[in-house]
C-alpha atoms as a PDB file:
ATOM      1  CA  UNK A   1       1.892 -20.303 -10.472  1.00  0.00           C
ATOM      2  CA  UNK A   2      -1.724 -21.105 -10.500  1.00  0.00           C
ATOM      3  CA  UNK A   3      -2.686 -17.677  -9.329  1.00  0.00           C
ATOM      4  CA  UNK A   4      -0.647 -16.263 -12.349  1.00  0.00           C
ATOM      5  CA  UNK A   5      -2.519 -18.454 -15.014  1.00  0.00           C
ATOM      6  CA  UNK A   6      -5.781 -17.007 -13.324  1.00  0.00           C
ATOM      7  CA  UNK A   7      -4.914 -13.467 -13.657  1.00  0.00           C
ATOM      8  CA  UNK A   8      -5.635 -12.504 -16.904  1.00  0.00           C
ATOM      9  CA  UNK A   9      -9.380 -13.224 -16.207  1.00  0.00           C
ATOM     10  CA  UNK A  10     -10.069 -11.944 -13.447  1.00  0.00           C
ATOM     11  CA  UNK A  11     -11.704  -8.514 -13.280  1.00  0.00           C
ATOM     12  CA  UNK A  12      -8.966  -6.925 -11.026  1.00  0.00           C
ATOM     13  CA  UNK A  13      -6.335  -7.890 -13.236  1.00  0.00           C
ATOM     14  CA  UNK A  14      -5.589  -4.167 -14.177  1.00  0.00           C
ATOM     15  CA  UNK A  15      -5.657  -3.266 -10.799  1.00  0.00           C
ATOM     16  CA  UNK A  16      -3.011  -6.013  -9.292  1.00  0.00           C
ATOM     17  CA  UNK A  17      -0.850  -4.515 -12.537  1.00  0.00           C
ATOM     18  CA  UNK A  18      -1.094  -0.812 -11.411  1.00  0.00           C
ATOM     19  CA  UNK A  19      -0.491  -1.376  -8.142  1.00  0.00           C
ATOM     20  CA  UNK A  20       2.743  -3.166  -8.730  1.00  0.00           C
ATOM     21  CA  UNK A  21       3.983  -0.118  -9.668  1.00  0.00           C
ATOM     22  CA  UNK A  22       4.926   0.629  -6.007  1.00  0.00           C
ATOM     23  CA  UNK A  23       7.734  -0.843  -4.616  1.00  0.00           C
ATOM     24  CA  UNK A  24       7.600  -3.327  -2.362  1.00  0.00           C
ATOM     25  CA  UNK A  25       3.986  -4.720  -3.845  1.00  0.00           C
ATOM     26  CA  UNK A  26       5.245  -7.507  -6.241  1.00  0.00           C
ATOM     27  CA  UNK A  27       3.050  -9.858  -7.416  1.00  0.00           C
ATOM     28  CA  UNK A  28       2.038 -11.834  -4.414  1.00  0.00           C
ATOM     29  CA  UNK A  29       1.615  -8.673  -2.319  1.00  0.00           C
ATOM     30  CA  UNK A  30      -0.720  -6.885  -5.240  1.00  0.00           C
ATOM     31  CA  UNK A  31      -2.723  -9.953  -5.353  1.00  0.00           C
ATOM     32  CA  UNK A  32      -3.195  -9.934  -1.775  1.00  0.00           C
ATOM     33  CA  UNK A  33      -4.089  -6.856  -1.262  1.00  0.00           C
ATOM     34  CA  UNK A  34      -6.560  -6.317  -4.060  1.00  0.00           C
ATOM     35  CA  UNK A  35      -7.951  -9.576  -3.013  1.00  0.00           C
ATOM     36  CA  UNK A  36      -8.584  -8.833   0.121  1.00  0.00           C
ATOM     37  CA  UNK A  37      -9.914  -5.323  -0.326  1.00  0.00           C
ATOM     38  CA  UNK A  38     -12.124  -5.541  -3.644  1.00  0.00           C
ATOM     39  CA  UNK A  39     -13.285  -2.800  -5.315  1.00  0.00           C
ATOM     40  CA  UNK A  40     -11.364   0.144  -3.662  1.00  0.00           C
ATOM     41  CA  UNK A  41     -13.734   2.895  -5.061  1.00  0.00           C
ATOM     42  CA  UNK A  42     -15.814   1.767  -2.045  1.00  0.00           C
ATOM     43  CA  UNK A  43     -12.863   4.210   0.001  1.00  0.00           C
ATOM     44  CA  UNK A  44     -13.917   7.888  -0.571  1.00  0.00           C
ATOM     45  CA  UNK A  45     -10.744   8.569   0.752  1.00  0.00           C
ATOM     46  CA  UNK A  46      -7.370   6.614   2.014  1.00  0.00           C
ATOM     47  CA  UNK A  47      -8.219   7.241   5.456  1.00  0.00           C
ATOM     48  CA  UNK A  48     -10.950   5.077   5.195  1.00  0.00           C
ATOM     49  CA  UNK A  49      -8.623   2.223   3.174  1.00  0.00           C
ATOM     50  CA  UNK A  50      -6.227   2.618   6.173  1.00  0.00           C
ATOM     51  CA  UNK A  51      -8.801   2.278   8.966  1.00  0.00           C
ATOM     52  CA  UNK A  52     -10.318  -0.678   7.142  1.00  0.00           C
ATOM     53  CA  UNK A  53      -6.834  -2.531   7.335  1.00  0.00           C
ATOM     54  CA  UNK A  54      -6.699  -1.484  11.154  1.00  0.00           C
ATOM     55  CA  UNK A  55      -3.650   0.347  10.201  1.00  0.00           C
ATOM     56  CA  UNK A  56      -4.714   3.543  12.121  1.00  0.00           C
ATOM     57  CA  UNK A  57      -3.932   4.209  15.855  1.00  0.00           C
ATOM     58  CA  UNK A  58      -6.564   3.259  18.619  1.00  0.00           C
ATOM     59  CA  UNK A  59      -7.593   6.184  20.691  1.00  0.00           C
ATOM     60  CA  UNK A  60      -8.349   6.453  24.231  1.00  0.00           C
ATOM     61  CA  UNK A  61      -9.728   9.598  24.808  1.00  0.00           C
ATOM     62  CA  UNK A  62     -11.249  11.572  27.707  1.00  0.00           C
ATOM     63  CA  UNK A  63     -12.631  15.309  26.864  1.00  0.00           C
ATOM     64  CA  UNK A  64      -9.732  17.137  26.145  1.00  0.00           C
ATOM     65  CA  UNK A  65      -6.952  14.739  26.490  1.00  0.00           C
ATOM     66  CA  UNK A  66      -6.216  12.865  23.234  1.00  0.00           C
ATOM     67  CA  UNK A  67      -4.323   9.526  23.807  1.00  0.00           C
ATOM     68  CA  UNK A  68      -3.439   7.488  21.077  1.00  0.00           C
ATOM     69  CA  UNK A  69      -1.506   3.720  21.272  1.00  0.00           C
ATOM     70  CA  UNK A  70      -0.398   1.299  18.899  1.00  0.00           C
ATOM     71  CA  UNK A  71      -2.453   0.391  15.501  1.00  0.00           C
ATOM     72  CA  UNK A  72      -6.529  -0.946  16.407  1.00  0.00           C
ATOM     73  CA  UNK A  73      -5.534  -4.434  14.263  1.00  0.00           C
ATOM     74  CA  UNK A  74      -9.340  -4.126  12.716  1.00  0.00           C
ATOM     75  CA  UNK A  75      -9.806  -5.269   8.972  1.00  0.00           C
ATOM     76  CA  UNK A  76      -7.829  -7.594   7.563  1.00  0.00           C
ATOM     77  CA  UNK A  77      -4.867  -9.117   8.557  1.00  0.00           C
ATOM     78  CA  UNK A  78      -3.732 -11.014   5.571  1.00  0.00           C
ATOM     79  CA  UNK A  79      -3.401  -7.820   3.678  1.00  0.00           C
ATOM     80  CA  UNK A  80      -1.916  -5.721   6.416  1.00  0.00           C
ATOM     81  CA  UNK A  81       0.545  -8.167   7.412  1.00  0.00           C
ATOM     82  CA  UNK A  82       1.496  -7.929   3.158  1.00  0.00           C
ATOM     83  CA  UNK A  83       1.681  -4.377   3.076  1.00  0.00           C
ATOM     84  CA  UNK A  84       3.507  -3.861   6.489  1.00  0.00           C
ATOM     85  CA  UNK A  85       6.123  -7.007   4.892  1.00  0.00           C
ATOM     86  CA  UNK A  86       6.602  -4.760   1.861  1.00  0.00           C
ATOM     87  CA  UNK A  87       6.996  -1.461   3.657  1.00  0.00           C
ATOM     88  CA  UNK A  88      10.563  -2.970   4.817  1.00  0.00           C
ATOM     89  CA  UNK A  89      11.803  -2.233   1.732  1.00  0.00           C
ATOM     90  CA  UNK A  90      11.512   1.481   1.931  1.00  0.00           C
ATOM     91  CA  UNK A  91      14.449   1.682   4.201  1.00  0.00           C
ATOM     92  CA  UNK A  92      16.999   1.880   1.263  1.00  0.00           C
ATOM     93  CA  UNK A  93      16.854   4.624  -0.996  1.00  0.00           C
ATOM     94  CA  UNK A  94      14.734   5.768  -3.864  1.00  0.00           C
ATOM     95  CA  UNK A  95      15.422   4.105  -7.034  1.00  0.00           C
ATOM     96  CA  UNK A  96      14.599   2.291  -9.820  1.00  0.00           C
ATOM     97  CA  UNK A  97      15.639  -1.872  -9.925  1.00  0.00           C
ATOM     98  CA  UNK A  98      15.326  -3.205 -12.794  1.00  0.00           C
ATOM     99  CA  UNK A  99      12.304  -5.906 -11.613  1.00  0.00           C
ATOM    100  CA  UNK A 100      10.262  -2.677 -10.625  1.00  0.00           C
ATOM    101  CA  UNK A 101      11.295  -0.955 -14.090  1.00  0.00           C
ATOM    102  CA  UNK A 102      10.079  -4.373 -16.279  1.00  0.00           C
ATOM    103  CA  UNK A 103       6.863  -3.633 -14.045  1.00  0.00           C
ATOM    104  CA  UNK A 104       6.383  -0.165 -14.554  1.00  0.00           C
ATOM    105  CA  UNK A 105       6.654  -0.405 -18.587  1.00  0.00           C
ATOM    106  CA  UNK A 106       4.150  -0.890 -19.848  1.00  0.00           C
ATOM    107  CA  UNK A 107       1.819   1.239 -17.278  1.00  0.00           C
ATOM    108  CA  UNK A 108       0.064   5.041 -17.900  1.00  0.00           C
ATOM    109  CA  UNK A 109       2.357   7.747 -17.265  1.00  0.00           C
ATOM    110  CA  UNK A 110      -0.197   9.302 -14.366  1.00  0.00           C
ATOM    111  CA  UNK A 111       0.668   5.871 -12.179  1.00  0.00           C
ATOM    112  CA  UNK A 112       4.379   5.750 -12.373  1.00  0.00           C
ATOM    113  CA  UNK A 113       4.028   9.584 -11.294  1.00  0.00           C
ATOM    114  CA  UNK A 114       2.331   8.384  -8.168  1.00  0.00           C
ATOM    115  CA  UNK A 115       4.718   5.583  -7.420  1.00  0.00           C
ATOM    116  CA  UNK A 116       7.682   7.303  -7.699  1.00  0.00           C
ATOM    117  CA  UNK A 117       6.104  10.410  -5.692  1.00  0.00           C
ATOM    118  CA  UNK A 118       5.438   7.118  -2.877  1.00  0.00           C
ATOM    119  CA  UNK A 119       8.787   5.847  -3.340  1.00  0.00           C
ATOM    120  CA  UNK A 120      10.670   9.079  -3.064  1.00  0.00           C
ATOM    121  CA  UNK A 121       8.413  10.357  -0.055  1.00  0.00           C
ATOM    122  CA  UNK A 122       8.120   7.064   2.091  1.00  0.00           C
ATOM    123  CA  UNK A 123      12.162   6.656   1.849  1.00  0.00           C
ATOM    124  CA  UNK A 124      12.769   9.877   3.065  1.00  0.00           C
ATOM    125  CA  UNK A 125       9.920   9.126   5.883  1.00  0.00           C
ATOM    126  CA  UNK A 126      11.327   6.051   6.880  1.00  0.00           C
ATOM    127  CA  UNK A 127      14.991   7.948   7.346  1.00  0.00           C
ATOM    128  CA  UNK A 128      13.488  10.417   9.257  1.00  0.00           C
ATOM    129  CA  UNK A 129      11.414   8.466  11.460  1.00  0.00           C
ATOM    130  CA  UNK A 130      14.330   5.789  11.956  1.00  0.00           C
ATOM    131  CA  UNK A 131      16.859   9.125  12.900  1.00  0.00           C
ATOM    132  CA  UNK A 132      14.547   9.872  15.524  1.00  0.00           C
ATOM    133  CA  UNK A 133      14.348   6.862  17.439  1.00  0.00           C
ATOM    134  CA  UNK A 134      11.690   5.105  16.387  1.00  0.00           C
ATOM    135  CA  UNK A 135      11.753   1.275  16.851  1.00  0.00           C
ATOM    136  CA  UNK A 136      12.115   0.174  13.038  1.00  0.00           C
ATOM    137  CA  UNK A 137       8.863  -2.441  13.310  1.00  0.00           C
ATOM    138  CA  UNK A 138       6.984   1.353  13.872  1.00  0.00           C
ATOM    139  CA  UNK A 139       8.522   2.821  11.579  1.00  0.00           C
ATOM    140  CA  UNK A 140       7.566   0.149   8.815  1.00  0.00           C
ATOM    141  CA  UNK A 141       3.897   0.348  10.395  1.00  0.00           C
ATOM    142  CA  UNK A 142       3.965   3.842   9.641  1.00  0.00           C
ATOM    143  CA  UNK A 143       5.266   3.432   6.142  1.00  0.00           C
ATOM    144  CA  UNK A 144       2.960   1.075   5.227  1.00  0.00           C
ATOM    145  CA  UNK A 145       0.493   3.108   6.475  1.00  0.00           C
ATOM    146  CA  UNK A 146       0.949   5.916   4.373  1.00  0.00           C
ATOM    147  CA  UNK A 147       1.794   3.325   1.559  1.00  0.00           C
ATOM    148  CA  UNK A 148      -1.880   2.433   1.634  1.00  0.00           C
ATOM    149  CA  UNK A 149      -2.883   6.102   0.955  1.00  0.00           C
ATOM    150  CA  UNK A 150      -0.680   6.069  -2.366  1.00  0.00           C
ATOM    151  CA  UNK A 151      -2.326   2.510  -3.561  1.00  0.00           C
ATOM    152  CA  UNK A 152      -5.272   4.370  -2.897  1.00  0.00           C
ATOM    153  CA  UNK A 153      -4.711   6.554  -5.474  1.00  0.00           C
ATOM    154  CA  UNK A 154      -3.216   4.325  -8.176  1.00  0.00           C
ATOM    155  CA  UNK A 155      -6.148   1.837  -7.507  1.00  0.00           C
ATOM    156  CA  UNK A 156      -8.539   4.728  -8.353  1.00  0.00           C
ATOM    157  CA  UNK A 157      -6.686   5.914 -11.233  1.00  0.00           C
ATOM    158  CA  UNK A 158      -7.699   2.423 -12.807  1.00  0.00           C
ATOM    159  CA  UNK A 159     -10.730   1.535 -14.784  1.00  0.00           C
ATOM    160  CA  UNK A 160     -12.208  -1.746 -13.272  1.00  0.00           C
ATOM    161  CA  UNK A 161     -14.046  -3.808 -16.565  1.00  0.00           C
ATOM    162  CA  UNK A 162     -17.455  -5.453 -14.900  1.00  0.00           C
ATOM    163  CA  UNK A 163     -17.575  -8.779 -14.001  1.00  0.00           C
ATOM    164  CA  UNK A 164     -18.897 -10.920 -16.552  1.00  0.00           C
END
């Protein structure tokens, strides 16, 4: 409750309302996450975002033999223990609930584009992984993975006012 009186004046404030545009980032998540990461323009690219969060694979590699194992863990674990919590909900399908369509309203049209391009892509990729065999804690790792790359882009599409 406190956090949600403090909101409105804090300079992320737009951001932690795009990014709730996903699913699976609700208010505690967004907060968390923009929190924890700051100003995101710092990330030329989601890559970077992801490897900051140690959501990335580690690599042990020799010359020509590439071998990768489970995610390095680097960064922050606060925000990639949120993200990988709301990647679980990607395993039903794509739609619309009601909560995440009271958050969307009163957002640009360019941001809801990018959420529901998430939504519809990181369902589909949590199917597919799951059919194959995957254990499902990898599968959400994956997903919230990816997830990063599309708060990426929604973070970016935001104009951050200067703190005062």
């Amino acid at each position: 409750r406190q956090i949600e009186d403090l909101l409105p004046h804090w300079s992320m404030a737009p951001v932690v309302e795009a990014v709730q545009a996903m699913r699976g980032v609700a208010f505690i998540v967004a907060v968390t996450v923009v929190a924890e990461v700051g100003d995101f323009s710092r990330f030329d690219n989601p890559r970077q975002l992801m490897a900051y969060l140690g959501l990335v694979p580690s690599e042990h590699s020799s010359g020509a033999t590439v071998r990768r194992g489970g995610i390095t863990k680097a960064g922050n674990a606060l925000a990639r223990r949120a993200l990988i919590e709301g990647a679980w909900t990607y395993r039903m399908q794509a739609r619309v609930s009601r909560k995440l369509h009271d958050r969307l309203e009163n957002l640009p049209q360019a941001i809801r584009d990018i959420a529901w391009k998430a939504q519809v892509r990181l369902c589909a990729r949590f199917r597919r992984l799951a059919a194959t065999g995957k254990a499902r804690v990898v599968v959400t790792t994956a997903i919230a993975r990816e997830m990063v790359g599309f708060l990426w882009a929604i973070a970016r599409q935001v104009q951050v006012a200067p703190a005062a």
